[in-house]
C-alpha atoms as a PDB file:
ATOM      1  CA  UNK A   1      28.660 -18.945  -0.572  1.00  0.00           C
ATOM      2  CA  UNK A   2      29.228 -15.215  -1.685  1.00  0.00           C
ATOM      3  CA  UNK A   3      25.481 -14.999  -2.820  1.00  0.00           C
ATOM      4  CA  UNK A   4      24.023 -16.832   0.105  1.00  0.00           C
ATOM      5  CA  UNK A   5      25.851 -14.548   2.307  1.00  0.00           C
ATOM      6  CA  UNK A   6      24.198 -11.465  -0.159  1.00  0.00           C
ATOM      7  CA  UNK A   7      20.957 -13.253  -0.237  1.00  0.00           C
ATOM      8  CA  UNK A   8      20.767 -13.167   3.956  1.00  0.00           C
ATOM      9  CA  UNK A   9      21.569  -9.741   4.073  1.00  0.00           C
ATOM     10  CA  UNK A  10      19.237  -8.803   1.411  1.00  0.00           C
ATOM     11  CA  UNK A  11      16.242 -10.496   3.201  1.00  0.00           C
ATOM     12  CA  UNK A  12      17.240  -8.621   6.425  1.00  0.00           C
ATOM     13  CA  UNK A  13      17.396  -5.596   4.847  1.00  0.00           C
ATOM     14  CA  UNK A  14      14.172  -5.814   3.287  1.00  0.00           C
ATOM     15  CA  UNK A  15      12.536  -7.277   6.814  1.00  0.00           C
ATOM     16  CA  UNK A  16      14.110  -4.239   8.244  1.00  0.00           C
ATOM     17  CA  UNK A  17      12.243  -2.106   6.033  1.00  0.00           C
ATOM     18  CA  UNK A  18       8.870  -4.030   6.117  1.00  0.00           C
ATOM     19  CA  UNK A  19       9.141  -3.915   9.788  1.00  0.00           C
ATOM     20  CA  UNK A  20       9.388  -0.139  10.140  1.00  0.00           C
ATOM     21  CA  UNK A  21       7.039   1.300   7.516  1.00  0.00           C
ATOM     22  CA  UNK A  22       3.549   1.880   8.709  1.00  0.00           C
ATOM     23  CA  UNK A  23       1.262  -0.527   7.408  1.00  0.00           C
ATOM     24  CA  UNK A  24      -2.325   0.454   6.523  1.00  0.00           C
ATOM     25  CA  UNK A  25      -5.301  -2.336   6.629  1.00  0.00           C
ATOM     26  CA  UNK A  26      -8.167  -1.871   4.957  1.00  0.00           C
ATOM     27  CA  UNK A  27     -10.745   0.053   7.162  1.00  0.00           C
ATOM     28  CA  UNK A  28      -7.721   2.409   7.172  1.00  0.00           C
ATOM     29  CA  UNK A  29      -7.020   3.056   3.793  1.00  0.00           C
ATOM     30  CA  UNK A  30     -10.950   3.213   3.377  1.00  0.00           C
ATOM     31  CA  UNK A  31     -11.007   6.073   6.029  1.00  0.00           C
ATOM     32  CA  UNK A  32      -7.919   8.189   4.523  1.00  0.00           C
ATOM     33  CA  UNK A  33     -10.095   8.105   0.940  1.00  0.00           C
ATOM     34  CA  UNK A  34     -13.221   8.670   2.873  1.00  0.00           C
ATOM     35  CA  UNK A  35     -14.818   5.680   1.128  1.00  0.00           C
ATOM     36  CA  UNK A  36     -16.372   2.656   2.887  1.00  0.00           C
ATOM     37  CA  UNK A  37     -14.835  -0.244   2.880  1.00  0.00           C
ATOM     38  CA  UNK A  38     -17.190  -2.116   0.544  1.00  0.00           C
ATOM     39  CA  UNK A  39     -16.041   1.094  -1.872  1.00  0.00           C
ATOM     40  CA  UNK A  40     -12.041   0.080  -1.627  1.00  0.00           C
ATOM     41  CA  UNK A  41     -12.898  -3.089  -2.314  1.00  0.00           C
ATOM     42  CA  UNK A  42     -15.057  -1.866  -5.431  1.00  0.00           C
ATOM     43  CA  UNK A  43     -12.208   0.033  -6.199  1.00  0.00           C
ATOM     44  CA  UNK A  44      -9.555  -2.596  -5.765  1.00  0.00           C
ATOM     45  CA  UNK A  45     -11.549  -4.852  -8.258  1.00  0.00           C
ATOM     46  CA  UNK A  46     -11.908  -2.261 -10.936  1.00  0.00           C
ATOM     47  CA  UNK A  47      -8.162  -0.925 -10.650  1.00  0.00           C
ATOM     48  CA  UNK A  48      -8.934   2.243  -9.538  1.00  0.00           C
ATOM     49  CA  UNK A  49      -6.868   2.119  -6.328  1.00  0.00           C
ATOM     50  CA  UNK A  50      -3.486  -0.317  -6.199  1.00  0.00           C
ATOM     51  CA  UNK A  51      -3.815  -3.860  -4.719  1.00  0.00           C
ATOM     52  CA  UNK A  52      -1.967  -4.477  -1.614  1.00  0.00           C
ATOM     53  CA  UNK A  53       1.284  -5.199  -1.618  1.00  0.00           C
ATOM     54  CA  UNK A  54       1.668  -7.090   1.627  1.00  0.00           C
ATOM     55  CA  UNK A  55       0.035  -9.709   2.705  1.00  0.00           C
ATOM     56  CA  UNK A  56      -0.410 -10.765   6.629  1.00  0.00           C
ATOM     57  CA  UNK A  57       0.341 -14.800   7.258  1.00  0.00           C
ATOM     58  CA  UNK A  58      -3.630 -14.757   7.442  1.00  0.00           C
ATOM     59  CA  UNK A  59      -4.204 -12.987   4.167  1.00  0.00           C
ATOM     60  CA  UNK A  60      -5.551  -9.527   5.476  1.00  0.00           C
ATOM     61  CA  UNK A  61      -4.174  -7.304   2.699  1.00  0.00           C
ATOM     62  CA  UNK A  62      -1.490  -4.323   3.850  1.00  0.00           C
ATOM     63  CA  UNK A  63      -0.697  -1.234   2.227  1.00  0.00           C
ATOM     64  CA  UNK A  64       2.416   0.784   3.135  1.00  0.00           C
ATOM     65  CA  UNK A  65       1.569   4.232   4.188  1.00  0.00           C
ATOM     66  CA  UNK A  66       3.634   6.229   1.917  1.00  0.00           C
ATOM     67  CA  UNK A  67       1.719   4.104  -0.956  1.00  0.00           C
ATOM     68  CA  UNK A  68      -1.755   5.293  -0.087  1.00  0.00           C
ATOM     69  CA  UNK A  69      -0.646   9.025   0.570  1.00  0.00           C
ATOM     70  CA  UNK A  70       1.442   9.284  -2.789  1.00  0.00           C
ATOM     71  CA  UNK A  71      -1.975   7.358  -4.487  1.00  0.00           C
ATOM     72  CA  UNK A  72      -4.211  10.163  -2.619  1.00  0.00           C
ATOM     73  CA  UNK A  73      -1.887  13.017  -3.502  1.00  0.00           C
ATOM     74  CA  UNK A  74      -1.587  12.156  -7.194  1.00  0.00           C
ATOM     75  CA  UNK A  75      -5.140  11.749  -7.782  1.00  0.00           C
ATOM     76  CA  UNK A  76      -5.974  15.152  -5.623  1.00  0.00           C
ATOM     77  CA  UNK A  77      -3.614  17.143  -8.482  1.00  0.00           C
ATOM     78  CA  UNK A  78      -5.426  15.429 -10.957  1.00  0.00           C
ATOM     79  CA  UNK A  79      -8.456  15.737  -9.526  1.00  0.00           C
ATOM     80  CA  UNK A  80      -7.911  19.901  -9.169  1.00  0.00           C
ATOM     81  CA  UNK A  81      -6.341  20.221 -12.919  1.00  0.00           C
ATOM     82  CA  UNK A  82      -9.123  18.982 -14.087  1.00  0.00           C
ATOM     83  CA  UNK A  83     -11.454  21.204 -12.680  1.00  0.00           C
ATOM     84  CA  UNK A  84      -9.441  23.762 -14.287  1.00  0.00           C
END
């Protein structure tokens, strides 16, 4: 009983979460990188850019904001210390 009762709250939690973060679709991601679309996905099949982590009920991939600003941040340092 104990760990359904843990499980519940769990779940809610995480809903909770889910449901507040900002959730980016794919012509928006595309747009913060400045790539096309047809680019992400390019990029998404070669591992360059992290698949989505959510998934609508109709399969349309969803990428928490934070994700693809971290990603984008991360690679502009890297990007600049190599042009060092």
């Amino acid at each position: 009983m104990y760990h359904d009762i843990v499980s519940k709250y769990t779940d809610f939690v995480v809903t909770r979460k889910v449901r507040k973060m900002k959730l980016l679709g794919a012509r928006a991601v595309a747009a913060r990188l400045a790539v096309s679309k047809s680019k992400l996905y390019n990029m998404l099949a070669k591992r360059q850019f992290p698949q989505a982590p959510i998934r609508l009920p109709g399969g349309s991939p969803r990428w928490p904001e934070e994700l693809v600003d971290a990603w984008i941040e991360r690679h502009r340092v890297r990007r600049a210390d190599n042009l060092d």
